[in-house]
C-alpha atoms as a PDB file:
ATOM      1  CA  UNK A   1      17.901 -16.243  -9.856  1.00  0.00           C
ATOM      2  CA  UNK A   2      14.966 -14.359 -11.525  1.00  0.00           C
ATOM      3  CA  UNK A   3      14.951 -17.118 -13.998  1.00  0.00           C
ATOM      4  CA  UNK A   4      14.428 -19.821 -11.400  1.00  0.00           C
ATOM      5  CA  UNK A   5      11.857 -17.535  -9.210  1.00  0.00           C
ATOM      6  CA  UNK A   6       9.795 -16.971 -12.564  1.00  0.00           C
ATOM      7  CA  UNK A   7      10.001 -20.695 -13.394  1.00  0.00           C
ATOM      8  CA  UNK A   8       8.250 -21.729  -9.637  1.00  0.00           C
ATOM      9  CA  UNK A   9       5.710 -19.139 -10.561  1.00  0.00           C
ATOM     10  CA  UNK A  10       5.151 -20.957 -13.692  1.00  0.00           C
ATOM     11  CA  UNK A  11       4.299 -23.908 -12.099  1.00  0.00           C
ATOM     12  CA  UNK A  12       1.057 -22.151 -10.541  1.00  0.00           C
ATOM     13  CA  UNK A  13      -2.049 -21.360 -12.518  1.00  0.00           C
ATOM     14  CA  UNK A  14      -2.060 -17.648 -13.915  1.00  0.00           C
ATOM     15  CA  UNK A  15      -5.073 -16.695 -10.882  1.00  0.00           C
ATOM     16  CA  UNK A  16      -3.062 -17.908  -8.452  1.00  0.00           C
ATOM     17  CA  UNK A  17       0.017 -16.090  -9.005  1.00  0.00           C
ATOM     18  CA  UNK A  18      -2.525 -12.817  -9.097  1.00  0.00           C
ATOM     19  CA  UNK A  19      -3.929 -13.712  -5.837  1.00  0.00           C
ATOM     20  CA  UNK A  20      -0.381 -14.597  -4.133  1.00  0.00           C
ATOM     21  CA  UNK A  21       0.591 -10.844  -4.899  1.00  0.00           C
ATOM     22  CA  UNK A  22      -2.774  -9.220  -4.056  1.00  0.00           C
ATOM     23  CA  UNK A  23      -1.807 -11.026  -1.265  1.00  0.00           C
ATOM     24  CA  UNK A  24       1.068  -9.880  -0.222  1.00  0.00           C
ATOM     25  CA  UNK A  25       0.642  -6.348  -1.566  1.00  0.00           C
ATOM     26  CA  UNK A  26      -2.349  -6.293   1.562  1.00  0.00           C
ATOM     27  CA  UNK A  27       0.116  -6.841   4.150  1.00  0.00           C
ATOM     28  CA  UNK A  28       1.776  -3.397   5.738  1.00  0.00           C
ATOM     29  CA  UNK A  29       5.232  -2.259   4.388  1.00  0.00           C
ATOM     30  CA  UNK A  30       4.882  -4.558   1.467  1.00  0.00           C
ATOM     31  CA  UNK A  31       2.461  -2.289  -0.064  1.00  0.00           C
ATOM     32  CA  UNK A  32       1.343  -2.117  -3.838  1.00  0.00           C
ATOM     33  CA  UNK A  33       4.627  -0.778  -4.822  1.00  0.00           C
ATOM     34  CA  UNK A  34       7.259  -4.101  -3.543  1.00  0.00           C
ATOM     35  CA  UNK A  35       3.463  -5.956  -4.659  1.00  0.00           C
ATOM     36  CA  UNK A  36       3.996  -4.948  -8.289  1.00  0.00           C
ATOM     37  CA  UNK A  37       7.906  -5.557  -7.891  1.00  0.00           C
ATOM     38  CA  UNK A  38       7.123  -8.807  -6.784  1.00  0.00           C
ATOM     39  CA  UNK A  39       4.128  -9.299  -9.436  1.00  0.00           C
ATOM     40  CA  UNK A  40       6.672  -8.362 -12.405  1.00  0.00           C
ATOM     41  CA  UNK A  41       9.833 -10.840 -10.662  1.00  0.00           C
ATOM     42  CA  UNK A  42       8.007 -13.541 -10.843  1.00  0.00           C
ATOM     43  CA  UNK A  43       7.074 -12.909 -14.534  1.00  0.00           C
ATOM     44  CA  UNK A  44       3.335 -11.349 -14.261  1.00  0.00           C
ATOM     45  CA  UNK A  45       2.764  -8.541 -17.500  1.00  0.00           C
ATOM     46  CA  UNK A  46       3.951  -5.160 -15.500  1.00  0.00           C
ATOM     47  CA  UNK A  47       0.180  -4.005 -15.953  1.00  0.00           C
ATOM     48  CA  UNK A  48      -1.258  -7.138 -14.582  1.00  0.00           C
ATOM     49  CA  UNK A  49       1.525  -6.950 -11.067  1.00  0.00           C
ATOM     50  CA  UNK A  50       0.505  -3.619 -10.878  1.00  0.00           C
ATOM     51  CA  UNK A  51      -3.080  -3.892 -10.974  1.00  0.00           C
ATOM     52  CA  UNK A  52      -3.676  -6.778  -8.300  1.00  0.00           C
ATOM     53  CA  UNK A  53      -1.361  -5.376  -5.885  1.00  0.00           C
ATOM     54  CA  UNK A  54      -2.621  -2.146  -6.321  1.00  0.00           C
ATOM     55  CA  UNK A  55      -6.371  -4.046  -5.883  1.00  0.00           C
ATOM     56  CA  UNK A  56      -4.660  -5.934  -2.853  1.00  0.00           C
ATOM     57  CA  UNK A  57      -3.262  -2.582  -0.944  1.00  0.00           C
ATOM     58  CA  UNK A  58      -6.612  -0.553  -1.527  1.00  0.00           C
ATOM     59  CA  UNK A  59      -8.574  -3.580   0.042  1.00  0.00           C
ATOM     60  CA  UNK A  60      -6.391  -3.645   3.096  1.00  0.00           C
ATOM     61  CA  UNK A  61      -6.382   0.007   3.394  1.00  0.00           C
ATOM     62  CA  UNK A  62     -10.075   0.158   2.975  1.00  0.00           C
ATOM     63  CA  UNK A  63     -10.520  -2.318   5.602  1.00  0.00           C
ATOM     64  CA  UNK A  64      -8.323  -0.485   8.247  1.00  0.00           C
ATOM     65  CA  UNK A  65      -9.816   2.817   7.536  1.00  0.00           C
ATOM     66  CA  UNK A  66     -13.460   1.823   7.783  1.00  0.00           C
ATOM     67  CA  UNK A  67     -13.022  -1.183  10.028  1.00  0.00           C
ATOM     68  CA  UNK A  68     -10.341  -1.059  12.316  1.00  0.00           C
ATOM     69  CA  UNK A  69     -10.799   2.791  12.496  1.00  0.00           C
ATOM     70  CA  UNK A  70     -14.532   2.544  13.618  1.00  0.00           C
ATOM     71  CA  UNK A  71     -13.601   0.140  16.475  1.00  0.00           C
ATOM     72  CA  UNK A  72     -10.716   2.359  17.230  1.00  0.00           C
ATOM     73  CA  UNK A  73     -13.470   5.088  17.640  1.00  0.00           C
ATOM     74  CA  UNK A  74     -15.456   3.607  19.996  1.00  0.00           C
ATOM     75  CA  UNK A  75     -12.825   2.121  22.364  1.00  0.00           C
ATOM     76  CA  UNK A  76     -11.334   5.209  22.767  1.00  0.00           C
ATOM     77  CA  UNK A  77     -14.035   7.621  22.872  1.00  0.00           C
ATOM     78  CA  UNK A  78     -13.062  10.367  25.368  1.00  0.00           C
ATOM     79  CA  UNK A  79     -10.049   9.168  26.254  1.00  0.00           C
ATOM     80  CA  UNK A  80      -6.797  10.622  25.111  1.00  0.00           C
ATOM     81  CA  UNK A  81      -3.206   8.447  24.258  1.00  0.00           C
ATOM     82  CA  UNK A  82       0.071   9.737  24.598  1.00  0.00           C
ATOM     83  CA  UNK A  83       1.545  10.338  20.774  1.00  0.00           C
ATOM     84  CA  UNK A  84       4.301   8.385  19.860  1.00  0.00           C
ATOM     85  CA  UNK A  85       7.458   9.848  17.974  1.00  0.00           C
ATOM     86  CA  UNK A  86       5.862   8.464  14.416  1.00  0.00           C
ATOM     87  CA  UNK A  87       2.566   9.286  15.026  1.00  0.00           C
ATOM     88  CA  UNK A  88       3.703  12.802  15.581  1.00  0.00           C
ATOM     89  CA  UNK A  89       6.010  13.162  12.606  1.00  0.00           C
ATOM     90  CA  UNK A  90       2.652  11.796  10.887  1.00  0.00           C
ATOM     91  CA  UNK A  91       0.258  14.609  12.659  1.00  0.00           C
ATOM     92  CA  UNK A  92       2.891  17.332  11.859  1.00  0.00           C
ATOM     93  CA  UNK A  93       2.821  16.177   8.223  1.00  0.00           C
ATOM     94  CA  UNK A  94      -0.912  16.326   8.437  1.00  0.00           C
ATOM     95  CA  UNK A  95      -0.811  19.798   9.751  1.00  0.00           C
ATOM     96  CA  UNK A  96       1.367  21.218   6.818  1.00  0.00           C
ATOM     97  CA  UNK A  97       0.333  19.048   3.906  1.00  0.00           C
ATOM     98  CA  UNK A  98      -3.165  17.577   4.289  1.00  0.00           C
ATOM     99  CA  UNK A  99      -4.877  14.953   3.487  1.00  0.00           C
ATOM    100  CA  UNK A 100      -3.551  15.040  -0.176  1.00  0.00           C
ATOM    101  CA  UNK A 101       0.260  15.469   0.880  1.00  0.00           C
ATOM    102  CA  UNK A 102      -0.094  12.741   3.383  1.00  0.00           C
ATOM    103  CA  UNK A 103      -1.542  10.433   0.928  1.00  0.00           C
ATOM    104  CA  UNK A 104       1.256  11.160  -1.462  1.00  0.00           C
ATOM    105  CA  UNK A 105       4.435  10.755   0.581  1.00  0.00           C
ATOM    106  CA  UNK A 106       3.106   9.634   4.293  1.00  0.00           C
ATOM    107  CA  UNK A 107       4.130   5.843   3.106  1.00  0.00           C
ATOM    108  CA  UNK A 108       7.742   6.916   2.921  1.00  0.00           C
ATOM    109  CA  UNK A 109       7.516   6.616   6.760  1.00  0.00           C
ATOM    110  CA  UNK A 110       4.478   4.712   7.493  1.00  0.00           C
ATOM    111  CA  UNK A 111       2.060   1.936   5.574  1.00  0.00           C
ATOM    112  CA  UNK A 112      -0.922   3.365   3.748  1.00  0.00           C
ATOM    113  CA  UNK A 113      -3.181   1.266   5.955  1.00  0.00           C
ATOM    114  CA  UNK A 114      -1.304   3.069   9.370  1.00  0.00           C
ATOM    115  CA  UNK A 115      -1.166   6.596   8.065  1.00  0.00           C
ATOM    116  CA  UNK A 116      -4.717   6.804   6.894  1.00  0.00           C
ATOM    117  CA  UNK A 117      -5.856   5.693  10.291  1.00  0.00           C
ATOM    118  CA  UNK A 118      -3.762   8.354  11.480  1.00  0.00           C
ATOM    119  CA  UNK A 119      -5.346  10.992   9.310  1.00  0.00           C
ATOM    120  CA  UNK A 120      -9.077   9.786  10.541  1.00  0.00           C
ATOM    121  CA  UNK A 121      -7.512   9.988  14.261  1.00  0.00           C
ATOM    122  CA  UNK A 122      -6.873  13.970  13.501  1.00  0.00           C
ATOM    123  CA  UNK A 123     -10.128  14.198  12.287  1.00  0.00           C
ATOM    124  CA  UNK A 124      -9.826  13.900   8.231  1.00  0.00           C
ATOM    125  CA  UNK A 125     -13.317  12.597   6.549  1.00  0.00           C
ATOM    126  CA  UNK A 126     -12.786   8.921   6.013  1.00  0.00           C
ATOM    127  CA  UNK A 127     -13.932   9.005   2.385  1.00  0.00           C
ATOM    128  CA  UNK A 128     -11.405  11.977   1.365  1.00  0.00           C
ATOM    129  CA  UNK A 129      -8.527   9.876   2.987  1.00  0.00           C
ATOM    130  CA  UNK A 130      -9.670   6.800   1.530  1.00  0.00           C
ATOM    131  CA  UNK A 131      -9.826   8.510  -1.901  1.00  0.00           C
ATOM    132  CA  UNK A 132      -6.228   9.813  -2.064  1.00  0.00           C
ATOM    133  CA  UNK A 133      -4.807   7.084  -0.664  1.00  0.00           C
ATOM    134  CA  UNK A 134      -6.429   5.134  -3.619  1.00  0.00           C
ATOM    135  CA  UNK A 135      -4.640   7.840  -5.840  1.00  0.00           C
ATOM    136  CA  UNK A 136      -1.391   7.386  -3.795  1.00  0.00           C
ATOM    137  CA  UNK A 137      -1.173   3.577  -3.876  1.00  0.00           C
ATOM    138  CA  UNK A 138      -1.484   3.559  -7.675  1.00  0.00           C
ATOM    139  CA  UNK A 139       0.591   5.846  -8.020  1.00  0.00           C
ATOM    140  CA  UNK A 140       3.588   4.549  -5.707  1.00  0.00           C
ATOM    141  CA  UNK A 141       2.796   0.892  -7.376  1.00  0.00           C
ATOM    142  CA  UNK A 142       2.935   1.723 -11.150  1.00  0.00           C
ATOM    143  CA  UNK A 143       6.237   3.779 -10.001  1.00  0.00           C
ATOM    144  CA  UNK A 144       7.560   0.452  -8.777  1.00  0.00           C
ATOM    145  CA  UNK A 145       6.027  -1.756 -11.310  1.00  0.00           C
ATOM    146  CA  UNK A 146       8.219   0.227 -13.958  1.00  0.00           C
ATOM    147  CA  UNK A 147      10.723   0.595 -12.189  1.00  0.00           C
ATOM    148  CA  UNK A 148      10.674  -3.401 -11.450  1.00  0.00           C
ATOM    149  CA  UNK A 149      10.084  -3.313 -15.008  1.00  0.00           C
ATOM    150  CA  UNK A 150      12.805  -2.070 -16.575  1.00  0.00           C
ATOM    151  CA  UNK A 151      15.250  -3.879 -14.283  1.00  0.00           C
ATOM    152  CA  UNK A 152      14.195  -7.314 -14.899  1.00  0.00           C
ATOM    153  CA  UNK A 153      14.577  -6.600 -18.212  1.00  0.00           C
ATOM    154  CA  UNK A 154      18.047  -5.562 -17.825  1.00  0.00           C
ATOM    155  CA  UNK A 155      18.911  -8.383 -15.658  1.00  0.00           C
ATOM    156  CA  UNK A 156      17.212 -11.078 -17.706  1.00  0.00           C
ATOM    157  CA  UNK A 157      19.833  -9.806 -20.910  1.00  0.00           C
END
Protein backbone atom coordinates (compact mmCIF):
# COMPACT_ATOMS: atom_id res chain seq x y z
CA UNK A 1 0.00 0.00 0.00
CA UNK A 2 2.80 2.54 0.82
CA UNK A 3 4.39 1.39 -2.32
CA UNK A 4 1.41 2.27 -4.49
CA UNK A 5 0.63 5.69 -2.41
CA UNK A 6 4.43 6.70 -3.01
CA UNK A 7 4.19 5.70 -6.69
CA UNK A 8 0.88 8.33 -7.29
CA UNK A 9 3.06 10.83 -5.56
CA UNK A 10 5.65 10.13 -8.05
CA UNK A 11 3.63 10.98 -10.73
CA UNK A 12 3.47 14.76 -9.44
CA UNK A 13 6.32 17.20 -9.76
CA UNK A 14 8.58 17.35 -6.51
CA UNK A 15 6.79 21.24 -5.63
CA UNK A 16 3.69 19.91 -5.86
CA UNK A 17 3.88 17.11 -3.57
CA UNK A 18 5.47 19.97 -1.01
CA UNK A 19 2.56 22.14 -1.51
CA UNK A 20 -0.17 19.19 -1.23
CA UNK A 21 1.26 18.60 2.40
CA UNK A 22 1.77 22.27 3.40
CA UNK A 23 -1.55 21.93 2.45
CA UNK A 24 -2.97 19.71 4.38
CA UNK A 25 -0.69 20.24 7.39
CA UNK A 26 -2.82 24.01 7.43
CA UNK A 27 -6.00 22.39 7.97
CA UNK A 28 -7.02 21.82 11.94
CA UNK A 29 -6.37 18.33 13.51
CA UNK A 30 -4.15 17.43 10.64
CA UNK A 31 -1.51 19.58 11.96
CA UNK A 32 2.33 19.52 11.11
CA UNK A 33 2.75 16.33 12.90
CA UNK A 34 0.01 13.74 10.57
CA UNK A 35 1.56 16.70 7.74
CA UNK A 36 5.06 15.25 8.08
CA UNK A 37 3.52 11.60 8.43
CA UNK A 38 1.85 12.19 5.38
CA UNK A 39 4.97 14.13 3.72
CA UNK A 40 7.31 10.97 4.56
CA UNK A 41 4.23 8.16 3.24
CA UNK A 42 4.18 9.42 0.23
CA UNK A 43 8.02 9.27 -0.13
CA UNK A 44 9.13 13.10 0.60
CA UNK A 45 13.02 13.08 2.50
CA UNK A 46 11.73 13.07 6.39
CA UNK A 47 13.42 16.66 6.58
CA UNK A 48 11.71 17.96 3.56
CA UNK A 49 7.77 16.43 5.06
CA UNK A 50 8.72 17.95 8.06
CA UNK A 51 9.66 21.25 7.00
CA UNK A 52 6.58 22.19 4.66
CA UNK A 53 4.10 20.96 7.00
CA UNK A 54 5.66 22.49 9.72
CA UNK A 55 5.74 25.87 7.18
CA UNK A 56 1.98 24.90 6.37
CA UNK A 57 0.71 24.66 10.26
CA UNK A 58 2.65 27.94 11.35
CA UNK A 59 0.91 29.81 8.35
CA UNK A 60 -2.51 28.67 9.39
CA UNK A 61 -1.85 29.30 12.94
CA UNK A 62 -0.46 32.67 12.20
CA UNK A 63 -3.43 33.52 10.27
CA UNK A 64 -5.99 32.52 13.04
CA UNK A 65 -4.09 34.21 15.72
CA UNK A 66 -3.63 37.56 14.03
CA UNK A 67 -6.61 37.38 11.72
CA UNK A 68 -9.40 35.57 12.89
CA UNK A 69 -8.46 36.63 16.50
CA UNK A 70 -8.60 40.45 15.68
CA UNK A 71 -12.12 40.08 14.17
CA UNK A 72 -13.00 37.92 17.07
CA UNK A 73 -11.96 41.05 19.16
CA UNK A 74 -14.02 43.41 17.80
CA UNK A 75 -17.29 41.43 17.44
CA UNK A 76 -17.26 40.61 20.79
CA UNK A 77 -16.03 43.55 22.53
CA UNK A 78 -17.90 43.80 25.87
CA UNK A 79 -19.81 41.05 25.56
CA UNK A 80 -19.21 37.86 27.42
CA UNK A 81 -19.91 33.90 25.95
CA UNK A 82 -20.74 31.11 27.96
CA UNK A 83 -17.41 28.65 28.08
CA UNK A 84 -17.78 25.49 26.62
CA UNK A 85 -16.46 22.16 28.32
CA UNK A 86 -13.09 22.38 25.93
CA UNK A 87 -12.60 25.79 26.12
CA UNK A 88 -12.50 25.41 29.84
CA UNK A 89 -10.23 22.40 30.07
CA UNK A 90 -8.12 24.83 27.69
CA UNK A 91 -8.42 28.04 30.21
CA UNK A 92 -7.65 25.73 33.22
CA UNK A 93 -4.55 24.52 31.36
CA UNK A 94 -3.74 28.12 30.74
CA UNK A 95 -4.10 28.94 34.34
CA UNK A 96 -1.56 26.21 35.57
CA UNK A 97 0.85 25.98 32.68
CA UNK A 98 1.02 29.17 30.59
CA UNK A 99 1.53 30.14 27.55
CA UNK A 100 4.62 27.80 27.17
CA UNK A 101 2.77 24.59 28.63
CA UNK A 102 -0.18 25.28 26.46
CA UNK A 103 1.89 25.55 23.44
CA UNK A 104 3.57 22.30 24.25
CA UNK A 105 0.74 19.87 24.97
CA UNK A 106 -2.66 22.08 24.37
CA UNK A 107 -2.79 20.19 20.74
CA UNK A 108 -3.28 16.90 22.51
CA UNK A 109 -6.87 18.23 22.96
CA UNK A 110 -7.26 21.02 20.63
CA UNK A 111 -5.57 22.30 17.06
CA UNK A 112 -2.73 24.77 17.40
CA UNK A 113 -4.74 27.25 15.36
CA UNK A 114 -7.93 26.79 18.19
CA UNK A 115 -5.84 26.79 21.32
CA UNK A 116 -3.78 29.81 20.50
CA UNK A 117 -6.94 31.74 19.89
CA UNK A 118 -7.90 30.53 23.13
CA UNK A 119 -4.79 31.76 24.86
CA UNK A 120 -5.28 35.46 23.15
CA UNK A 121 -9.09 35.15 24.44
CA UNK A 122 -7.52 34.91 28.23
CA UNK A 123 -5.49 37.64 27.49
CA UNK A 124 -1.87 36.08 26.44
CA UNK A 125 0.26 38.66 24.09
CA UNK A 126 -0.33 37.45 20.59
CA UNK A 127 3.37 37.44 19.68
CA UNK A 128 4.43 35.20 22.86
CA UNK A 129 1.63 32.67 21.81
CA UNK A 130 2.49 32.84 18.33
CA UNK A 131 6.17 32.20 19.23
CA UNK A 132 5.72 28.96 21.22
CA UNK A 133 3.35 27.64 19.21
CA UNK A 134 6.01 27.98 16.39
CA UNK A 135 8.32 26.03 18.91
CA UNK A 136 5.46 23.52 19.60
CA UNK A 137 4.49 22.73 15.99
CA UNK A 138 8.10 21.86 15.13
CA UNK A 139 8.48 20.15 17.70
CA UNK A 140 5.21 17.83 17.58
CA UNK A 141 6.03 17.53 13.58
CA UNK A 142 9.72 16.38 13.63
CA UNK A 143 8.33 13.92 16.55
CA UNK A 144 5.98 12.55 13.91
CA UNK A 145 8.17 12.90 10.95
CA UNK A 146 10.58 10.33 12.78
CA UNK A 147 8.38 8.56 14.03
CA UNK A 148 6.67 8.24 10.36
CA UNK A 149 10.16 7.73 9.59
CA UNK A 150 11.23 4.88 11.05
CA UNK A 151 8.00 3.00 10.32
CA UNK A 152 7.96 3.29 6.69
CA UNK A 153 11.13 2.04 6.77
CA UNK A 154 10.14 -0.96 8.60
CA UNK A 155 7.17 -1.54 6.54
CA UNK A 156 8.82 -0.96 3.18
CA UNK A 157 11.45 -4.21 4.30
Amino acid sequence: MIESIQSFADSFPDWLQWLGVMIVSAIPFVESYFGSAIGVAIGLNPVVAVLVAVIGNTISMLAFVYGAGAIRDKATKGKEKPISHRRERLKRMFDRFGVPGVSLLGQTVLPSQITSMAMVSFGANRNVVAFWQIISIILWGVVFGVLASLGVSVALR
